[in-house]
N, C-alpha and C. Protein backbone atom coordinates (compact mmCIF):
# COMPACT_ATOMS: atom_id res chain seq x y z
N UNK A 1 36.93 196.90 57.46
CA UNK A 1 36.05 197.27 56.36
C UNK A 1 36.38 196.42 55.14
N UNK A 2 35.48 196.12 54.20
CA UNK A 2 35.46 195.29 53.30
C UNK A 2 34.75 196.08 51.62
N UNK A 3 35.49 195.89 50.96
CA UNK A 3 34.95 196.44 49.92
C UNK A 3 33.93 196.00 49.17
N UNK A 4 33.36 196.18 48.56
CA UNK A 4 31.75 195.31 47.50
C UNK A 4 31.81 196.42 46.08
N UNK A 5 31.55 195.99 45.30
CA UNK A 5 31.01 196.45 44.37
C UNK A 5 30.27 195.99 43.17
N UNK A 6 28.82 196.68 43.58
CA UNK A 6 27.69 196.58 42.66
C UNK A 6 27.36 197.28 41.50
N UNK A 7 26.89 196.44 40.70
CA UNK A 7 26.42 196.69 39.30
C UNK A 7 25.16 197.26 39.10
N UNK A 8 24.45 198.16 38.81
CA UNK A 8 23.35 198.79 38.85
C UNK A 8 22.89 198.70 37.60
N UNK A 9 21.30 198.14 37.43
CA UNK A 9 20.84 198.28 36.41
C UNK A 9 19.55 199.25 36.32
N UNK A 10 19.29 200.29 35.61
CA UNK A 10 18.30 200.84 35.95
C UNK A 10 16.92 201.14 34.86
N UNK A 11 15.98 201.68 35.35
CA UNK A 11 14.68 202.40 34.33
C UNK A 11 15.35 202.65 33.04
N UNK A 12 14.68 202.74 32.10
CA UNK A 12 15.59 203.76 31.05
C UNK A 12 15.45 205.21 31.76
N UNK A 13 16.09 205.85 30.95
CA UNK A 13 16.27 207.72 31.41
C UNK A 13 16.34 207.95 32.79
N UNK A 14 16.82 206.53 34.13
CA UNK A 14 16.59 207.11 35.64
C UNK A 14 17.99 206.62 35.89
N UNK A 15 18.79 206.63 34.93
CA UNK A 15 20.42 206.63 35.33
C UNK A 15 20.95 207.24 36.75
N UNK A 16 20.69 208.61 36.10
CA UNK A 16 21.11 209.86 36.61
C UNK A 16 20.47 210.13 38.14
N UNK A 17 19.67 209.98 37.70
CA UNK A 17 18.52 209.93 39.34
C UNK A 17 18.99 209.02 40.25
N UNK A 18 19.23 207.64 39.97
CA UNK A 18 19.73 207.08 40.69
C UNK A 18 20.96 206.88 41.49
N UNK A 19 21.50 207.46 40.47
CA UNK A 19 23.01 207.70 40.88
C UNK A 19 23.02 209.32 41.85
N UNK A 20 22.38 210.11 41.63
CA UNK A 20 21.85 211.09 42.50
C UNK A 20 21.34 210.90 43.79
N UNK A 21 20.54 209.80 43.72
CA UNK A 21 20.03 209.58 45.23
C UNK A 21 20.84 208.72 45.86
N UNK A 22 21.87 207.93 45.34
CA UNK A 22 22.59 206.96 46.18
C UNK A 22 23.81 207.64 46.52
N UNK A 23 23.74 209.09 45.95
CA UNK A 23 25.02 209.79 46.61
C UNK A 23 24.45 210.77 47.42
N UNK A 24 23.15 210.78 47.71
CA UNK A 24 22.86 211.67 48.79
C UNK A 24 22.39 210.30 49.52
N UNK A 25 22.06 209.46 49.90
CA UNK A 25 21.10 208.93 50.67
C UNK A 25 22.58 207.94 51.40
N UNK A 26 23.54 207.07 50.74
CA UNK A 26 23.77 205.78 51.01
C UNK A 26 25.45 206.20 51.64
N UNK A 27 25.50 206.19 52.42
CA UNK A 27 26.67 206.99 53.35
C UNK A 27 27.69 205.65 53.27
N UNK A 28 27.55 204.21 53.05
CA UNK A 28 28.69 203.42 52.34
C UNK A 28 29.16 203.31 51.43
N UNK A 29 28.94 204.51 50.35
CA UNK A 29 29.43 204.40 48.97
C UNK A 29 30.67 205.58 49.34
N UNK A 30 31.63 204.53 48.35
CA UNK A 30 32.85 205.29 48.25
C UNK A 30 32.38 206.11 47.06
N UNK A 31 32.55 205.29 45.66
CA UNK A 31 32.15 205.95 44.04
C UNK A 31 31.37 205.37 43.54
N UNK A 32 30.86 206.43 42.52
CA UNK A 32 29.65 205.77 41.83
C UNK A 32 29.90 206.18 40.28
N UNK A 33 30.30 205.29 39.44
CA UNK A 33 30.43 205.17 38.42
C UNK A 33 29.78 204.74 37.13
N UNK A 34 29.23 206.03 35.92
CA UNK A 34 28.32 205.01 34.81
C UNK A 34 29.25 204.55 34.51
N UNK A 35 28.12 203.38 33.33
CA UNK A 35 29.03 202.83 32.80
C UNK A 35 28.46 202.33 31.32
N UNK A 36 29.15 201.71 30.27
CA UNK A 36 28.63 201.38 28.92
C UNK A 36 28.15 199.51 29.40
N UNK A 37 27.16 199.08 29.02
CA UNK A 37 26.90 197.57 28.76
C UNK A 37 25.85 197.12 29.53
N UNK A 38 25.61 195.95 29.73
CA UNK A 38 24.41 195.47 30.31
C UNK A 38 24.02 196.40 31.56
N UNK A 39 25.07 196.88 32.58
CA UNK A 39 24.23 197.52 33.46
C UNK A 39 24.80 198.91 33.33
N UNK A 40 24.17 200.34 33.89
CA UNK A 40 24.45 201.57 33.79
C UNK A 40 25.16 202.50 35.09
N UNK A 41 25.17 201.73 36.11
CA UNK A 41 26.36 202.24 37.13
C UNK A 41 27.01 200.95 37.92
N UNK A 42 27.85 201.54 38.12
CA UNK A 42 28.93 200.64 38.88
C UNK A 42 29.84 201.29 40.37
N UNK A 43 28.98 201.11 41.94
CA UNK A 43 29.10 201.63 42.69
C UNK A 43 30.39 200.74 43.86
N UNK A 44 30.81 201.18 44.43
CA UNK A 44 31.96 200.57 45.49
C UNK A 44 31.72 201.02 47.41
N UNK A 45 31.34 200.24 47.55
CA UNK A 45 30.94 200.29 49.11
C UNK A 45 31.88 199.82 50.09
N UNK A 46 31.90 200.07 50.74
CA UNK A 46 32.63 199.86 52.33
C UNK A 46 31.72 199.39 53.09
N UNK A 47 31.69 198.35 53.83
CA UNK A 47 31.13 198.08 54.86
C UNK A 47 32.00 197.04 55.90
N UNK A 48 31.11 197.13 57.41
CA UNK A 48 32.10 196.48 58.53
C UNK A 48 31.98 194.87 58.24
N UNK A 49 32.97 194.19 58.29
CA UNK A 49 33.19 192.64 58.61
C UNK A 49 31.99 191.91 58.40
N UNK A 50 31.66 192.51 59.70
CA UNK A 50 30.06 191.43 60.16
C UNK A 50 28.68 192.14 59.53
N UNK A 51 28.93 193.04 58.52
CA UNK A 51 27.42 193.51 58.32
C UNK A 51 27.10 192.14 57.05
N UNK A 52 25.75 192.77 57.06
CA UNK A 52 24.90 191.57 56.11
C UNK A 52 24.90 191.79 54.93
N UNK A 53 25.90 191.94 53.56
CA UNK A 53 25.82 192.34 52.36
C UNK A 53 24.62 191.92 51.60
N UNK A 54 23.90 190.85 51.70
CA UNK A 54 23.21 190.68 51.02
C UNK A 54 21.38 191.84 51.38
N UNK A 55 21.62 191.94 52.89
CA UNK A 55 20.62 192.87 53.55
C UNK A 55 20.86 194.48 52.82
N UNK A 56 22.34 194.09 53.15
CA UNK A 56 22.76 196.04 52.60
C UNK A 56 22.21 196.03 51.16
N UNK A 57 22.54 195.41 50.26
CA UNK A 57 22.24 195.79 49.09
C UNK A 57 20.42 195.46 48.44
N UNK A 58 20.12 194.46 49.12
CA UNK A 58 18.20 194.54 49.14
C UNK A 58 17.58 196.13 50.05
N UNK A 59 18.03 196.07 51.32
CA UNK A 59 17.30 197.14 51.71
C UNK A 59 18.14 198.88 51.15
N UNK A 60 19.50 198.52 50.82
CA UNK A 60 20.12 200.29 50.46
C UNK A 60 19.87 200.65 49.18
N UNK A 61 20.07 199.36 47.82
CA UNK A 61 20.25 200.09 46.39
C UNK A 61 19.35 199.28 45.68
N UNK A 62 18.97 198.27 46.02
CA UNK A 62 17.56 198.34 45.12
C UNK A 62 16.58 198.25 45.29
N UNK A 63 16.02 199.49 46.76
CA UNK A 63 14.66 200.07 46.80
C UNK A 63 15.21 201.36 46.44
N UNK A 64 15.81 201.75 45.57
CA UNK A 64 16.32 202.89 45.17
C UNK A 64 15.61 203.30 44.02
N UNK A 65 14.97 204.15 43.77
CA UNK A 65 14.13 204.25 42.64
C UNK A 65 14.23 204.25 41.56
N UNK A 66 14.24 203.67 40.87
CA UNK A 66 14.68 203.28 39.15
C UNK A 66 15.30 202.26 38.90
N UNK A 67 15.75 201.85 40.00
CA UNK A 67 16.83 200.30 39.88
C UNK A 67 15.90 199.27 39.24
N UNK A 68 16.12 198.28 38.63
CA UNK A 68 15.73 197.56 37.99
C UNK A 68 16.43 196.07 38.52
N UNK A 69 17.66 195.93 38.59
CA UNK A 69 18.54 195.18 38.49
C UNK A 69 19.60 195.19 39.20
N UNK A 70 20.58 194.39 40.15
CA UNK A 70 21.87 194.72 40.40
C UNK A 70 22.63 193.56 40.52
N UNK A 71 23.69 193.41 40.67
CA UNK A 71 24.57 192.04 40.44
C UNK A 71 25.72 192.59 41.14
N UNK A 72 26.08 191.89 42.23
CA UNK A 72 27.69 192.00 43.77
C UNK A 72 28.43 191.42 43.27
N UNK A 73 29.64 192.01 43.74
CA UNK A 73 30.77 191.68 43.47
C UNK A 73 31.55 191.48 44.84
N UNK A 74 31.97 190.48 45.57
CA UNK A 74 32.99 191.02 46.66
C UNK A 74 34.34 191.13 46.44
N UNK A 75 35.06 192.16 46.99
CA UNK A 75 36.46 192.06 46.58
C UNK A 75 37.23 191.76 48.17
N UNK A 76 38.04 190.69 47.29
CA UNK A 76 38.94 190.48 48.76
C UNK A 76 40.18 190.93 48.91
N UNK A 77 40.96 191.29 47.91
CA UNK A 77 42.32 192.13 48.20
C UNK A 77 42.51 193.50 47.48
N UNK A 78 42.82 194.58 47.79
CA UNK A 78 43.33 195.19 47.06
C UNK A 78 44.86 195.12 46.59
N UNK A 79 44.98 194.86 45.36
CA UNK A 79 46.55 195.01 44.79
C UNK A 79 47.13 196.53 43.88
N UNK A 80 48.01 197.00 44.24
CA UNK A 80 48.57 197.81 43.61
C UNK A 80 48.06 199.46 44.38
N UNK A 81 48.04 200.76 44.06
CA UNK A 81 48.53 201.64 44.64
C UNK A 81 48.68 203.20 43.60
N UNK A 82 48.78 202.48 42.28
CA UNK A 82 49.13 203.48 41.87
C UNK A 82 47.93 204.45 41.65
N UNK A 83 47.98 205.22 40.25
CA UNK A 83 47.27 206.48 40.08
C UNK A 83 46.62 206.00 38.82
N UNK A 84 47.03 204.82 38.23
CA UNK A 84 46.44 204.22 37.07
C UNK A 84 46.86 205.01 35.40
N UNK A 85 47.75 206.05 36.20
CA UNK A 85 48.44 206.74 34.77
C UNK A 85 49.43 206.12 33.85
């Protein structure tokens, strides 16, 4: 499994909605996080090796209703462990 995380830009006032339906609908999201600045959530996915990220994120989160916008991130290592306290 490989981590991703996308930047969500959305409608005005369909923040919430969106972030609502991508936690009922999108079964590769770990978290879904607002956020302050150009875009308004910031989500973290799992997916296998060989899937098609660029497919996952056209056909899973932005025919998502209100999306406007989104911008990937891939991450290739995780470092560290702690609790962030």
């Amino acid at each position: 499994m490989r981590a991703i995380f996308v930047q969500i830009k959305c409608e005005m006032g369909r923040a919430y909605h969106v972030a609502q339906e991508a936690a009922d609908t999108i079964t590769e999201m770990s978290e879904l996080f607002s956020t302050s600045g150009q875009y308004d959530l910031l989500g973290k996915f799992y997916l296998d090796a060989d899937r098609d990220i660029g497919l996952f994120v056209t056909n899973h989160i932005q025919t998502l209703k209100g999306v406007k916008d989104t911008y990937t991130l891939i991450a290739f290592n995780a470092f560290g462990g702690g609790t962030g306290q």
